[in-house]
N, C-alpha and C. Protein backbone atom coordinates (compact mmCIF):
# COMPACT_ATOMS: atom_id res chain seq x y z
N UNK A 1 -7.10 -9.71 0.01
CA UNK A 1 -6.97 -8.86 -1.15
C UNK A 1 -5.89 -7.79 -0.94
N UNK A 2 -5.81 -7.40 0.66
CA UNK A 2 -5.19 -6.28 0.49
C UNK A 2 -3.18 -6.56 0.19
N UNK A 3 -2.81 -7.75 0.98
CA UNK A 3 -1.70 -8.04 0.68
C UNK A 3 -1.35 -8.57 -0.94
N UNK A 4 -2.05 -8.80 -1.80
CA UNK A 4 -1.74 -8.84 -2.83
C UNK A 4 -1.83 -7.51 -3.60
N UNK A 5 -2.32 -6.74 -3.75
CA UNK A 5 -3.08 -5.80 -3.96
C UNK A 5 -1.96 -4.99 -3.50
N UNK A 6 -1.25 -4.44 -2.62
CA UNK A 6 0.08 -3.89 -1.98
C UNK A 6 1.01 -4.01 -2.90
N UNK A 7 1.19 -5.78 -2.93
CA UNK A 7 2.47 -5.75 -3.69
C UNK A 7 2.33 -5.76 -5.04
N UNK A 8 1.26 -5.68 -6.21
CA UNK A 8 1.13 -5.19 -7.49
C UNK A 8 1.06 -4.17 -7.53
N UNK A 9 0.92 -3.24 -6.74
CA UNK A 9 1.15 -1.50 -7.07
C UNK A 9 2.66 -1.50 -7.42
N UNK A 10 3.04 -2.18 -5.68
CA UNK A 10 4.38 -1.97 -5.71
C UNK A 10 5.37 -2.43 -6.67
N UNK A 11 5.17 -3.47 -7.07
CA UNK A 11 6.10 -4.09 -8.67
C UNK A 11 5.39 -3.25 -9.60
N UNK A 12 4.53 -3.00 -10.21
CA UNK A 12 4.07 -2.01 -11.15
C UNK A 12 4.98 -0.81 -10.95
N UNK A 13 5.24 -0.22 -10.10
CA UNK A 13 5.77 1.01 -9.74
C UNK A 13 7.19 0.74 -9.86
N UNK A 14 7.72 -0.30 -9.84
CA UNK A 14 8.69 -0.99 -9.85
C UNK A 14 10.28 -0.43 -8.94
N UNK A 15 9.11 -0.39 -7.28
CA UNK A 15 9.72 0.09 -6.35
C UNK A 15 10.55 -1.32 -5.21
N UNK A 16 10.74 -1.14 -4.55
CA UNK A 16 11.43 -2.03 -3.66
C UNK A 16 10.83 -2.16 -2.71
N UNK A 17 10.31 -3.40 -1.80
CA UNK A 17 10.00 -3.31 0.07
C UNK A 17 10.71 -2.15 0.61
N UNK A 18 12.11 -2.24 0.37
CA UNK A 18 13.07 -1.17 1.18
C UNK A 18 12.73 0.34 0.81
N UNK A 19 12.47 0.60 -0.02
CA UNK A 19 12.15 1.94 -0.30
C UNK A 19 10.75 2.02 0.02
N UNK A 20 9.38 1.34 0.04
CA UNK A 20 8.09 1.81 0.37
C UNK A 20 8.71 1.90 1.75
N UNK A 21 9.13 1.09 2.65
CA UNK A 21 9.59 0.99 3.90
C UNK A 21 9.65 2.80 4.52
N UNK A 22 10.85 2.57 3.81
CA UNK A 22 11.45 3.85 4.27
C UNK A 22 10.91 5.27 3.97
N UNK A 23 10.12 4.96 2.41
CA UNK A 23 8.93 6.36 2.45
C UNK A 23 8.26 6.50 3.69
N UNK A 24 7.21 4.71 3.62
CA UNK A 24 6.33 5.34 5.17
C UNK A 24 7.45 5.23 6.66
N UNK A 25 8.16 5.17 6.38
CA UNK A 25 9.23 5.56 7.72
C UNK A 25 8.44 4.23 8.59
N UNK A 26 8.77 3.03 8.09
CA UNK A 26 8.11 1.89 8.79
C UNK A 26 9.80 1.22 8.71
N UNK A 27 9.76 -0.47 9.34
CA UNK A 27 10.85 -1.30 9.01
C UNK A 27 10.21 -2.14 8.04
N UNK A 28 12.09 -2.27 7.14
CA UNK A 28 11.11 -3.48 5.77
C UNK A 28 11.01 -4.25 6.69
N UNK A 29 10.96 -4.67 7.32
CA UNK A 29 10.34 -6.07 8.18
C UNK A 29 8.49 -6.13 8.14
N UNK A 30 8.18 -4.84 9.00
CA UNK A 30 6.96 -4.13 9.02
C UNK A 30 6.68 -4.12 7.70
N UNK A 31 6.76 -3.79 6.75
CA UNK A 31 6.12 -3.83 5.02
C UNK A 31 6.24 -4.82 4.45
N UNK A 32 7.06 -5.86 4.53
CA UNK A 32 7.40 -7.49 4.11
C UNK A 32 6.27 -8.25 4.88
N UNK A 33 5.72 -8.16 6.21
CA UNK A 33 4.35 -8.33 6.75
C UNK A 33 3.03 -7.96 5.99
N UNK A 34 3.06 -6.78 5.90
CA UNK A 34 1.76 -7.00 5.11
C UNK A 34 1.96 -7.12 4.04
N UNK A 35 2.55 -7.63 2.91
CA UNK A 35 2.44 -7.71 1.97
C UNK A 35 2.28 -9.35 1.85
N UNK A 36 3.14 -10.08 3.24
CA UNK A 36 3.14 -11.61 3.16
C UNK A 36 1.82 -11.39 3.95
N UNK A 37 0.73 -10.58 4.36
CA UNK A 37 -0.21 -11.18 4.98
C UNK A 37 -0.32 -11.31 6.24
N UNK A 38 0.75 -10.99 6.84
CA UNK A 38 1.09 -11.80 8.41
C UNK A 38 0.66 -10.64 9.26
N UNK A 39 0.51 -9.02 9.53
CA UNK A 39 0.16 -8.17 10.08
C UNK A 39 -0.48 -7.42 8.99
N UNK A 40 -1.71 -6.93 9.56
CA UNK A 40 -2.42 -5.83 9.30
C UNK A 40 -1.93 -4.58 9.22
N UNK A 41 -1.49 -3.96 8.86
CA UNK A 41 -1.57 -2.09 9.13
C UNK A 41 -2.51 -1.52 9.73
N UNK A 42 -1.92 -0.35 10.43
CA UNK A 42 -2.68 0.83 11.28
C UNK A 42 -3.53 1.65 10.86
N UNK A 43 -4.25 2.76 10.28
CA UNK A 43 -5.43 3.09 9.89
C UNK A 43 -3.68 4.21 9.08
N UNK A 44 -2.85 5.06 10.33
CA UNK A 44 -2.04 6.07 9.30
C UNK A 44 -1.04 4.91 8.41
N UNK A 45 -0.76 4.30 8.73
CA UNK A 45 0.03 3.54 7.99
C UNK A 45 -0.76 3.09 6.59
N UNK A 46 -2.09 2.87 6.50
CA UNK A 46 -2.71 2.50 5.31
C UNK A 46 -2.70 4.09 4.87
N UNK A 47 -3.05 4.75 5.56
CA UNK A 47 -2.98 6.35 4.85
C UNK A 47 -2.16 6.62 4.35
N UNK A 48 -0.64 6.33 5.21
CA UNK A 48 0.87 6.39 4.38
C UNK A 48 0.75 5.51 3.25
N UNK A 49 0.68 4.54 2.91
CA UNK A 49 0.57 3.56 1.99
C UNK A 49 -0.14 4.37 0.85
N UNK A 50 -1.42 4.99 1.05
CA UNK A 50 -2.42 5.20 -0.39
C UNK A 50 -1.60 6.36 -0.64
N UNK A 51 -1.18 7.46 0.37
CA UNK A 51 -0.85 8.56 0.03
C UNK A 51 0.99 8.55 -0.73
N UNK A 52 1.66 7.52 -0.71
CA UNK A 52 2.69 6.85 -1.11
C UNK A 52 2.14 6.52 -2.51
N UNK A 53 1.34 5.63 -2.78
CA UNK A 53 1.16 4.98 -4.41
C UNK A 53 0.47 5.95 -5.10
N UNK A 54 -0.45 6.80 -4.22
CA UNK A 54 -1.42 7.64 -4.61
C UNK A 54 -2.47 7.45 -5.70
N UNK A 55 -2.86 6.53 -4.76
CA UNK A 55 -4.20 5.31 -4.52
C UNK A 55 -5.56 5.85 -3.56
N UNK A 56 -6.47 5.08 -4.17
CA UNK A 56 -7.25 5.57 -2.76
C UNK A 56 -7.16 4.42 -1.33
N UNK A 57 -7.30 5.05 -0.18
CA UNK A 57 -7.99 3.42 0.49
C UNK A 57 -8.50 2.29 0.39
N UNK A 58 -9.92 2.74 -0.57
CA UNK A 58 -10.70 1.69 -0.79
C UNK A 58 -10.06 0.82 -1.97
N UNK A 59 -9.15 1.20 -2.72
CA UNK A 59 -8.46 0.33 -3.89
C UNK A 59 -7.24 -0.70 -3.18
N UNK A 60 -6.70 0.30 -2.69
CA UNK A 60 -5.87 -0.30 -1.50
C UNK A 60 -6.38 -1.26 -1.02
N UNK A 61 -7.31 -1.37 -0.40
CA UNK A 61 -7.81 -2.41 0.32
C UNK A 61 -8.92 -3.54 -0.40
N UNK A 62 -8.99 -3.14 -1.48
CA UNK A 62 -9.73 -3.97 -2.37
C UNK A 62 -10.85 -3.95 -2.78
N UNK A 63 -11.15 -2.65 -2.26
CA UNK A 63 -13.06 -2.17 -2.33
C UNK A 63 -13.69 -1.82 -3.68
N UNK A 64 -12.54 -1.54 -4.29
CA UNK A 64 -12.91 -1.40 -5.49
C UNK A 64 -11.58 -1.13 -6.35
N UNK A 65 -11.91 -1.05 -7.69
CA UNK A 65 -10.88 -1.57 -8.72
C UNK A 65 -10.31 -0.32 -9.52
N UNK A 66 -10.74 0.95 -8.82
CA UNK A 66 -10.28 2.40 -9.38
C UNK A 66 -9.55 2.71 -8.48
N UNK A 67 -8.02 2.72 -8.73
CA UNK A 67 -7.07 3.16 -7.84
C UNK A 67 -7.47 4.56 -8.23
N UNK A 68 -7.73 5.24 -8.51
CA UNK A 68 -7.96 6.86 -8.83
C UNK A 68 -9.38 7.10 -8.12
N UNK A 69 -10.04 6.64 -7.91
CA UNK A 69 -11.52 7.19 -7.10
C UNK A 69 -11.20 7.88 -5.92
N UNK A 70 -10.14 8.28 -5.54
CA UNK A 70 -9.95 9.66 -4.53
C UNK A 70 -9.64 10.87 -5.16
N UNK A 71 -9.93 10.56 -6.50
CA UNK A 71 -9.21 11.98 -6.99
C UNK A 71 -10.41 12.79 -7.59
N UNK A 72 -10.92 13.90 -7.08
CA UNK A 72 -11.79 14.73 -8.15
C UNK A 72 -11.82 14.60 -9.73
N UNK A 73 -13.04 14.97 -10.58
CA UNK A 73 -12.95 14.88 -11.61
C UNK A 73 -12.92 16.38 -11.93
């Protein structure tokens, strides 16, 4: 879930591999991985990631379907 789930934020947002890359100060190589599935991310790197789309974790990762459930009401 989560590599799909990555890259529909990211086309929604209608950002580039190269630019999430370089927000989380990763290589597009490293972000072209998880998005194809092939490596996992690190616990800050998923943090960089939610705090990048400004998402929560658990949407991020597929736990649930409210990318906004980190945010106070």
């Amino acid at each position: 879930m989560f590599p799909q789930r990555l890259k529909e934020i990211r086309k929604s947002k209608h950002i580039t591999q190269k630019q999430v890359a370089s927000a989380i100060e990763a290589t597009e190589r490293s972000y072209q991985s998880y998005e194809y599935g092939k490596h996992q991310p690190t616990l800050p790197v998923l943090i960089a990631l939610a705090d990048y789309f400004d998402v929560s974790l658990d949407y991020l990762t597929g736990r649930c379907n409210n990318p906004n459930s980190h945010k106070l009401p």
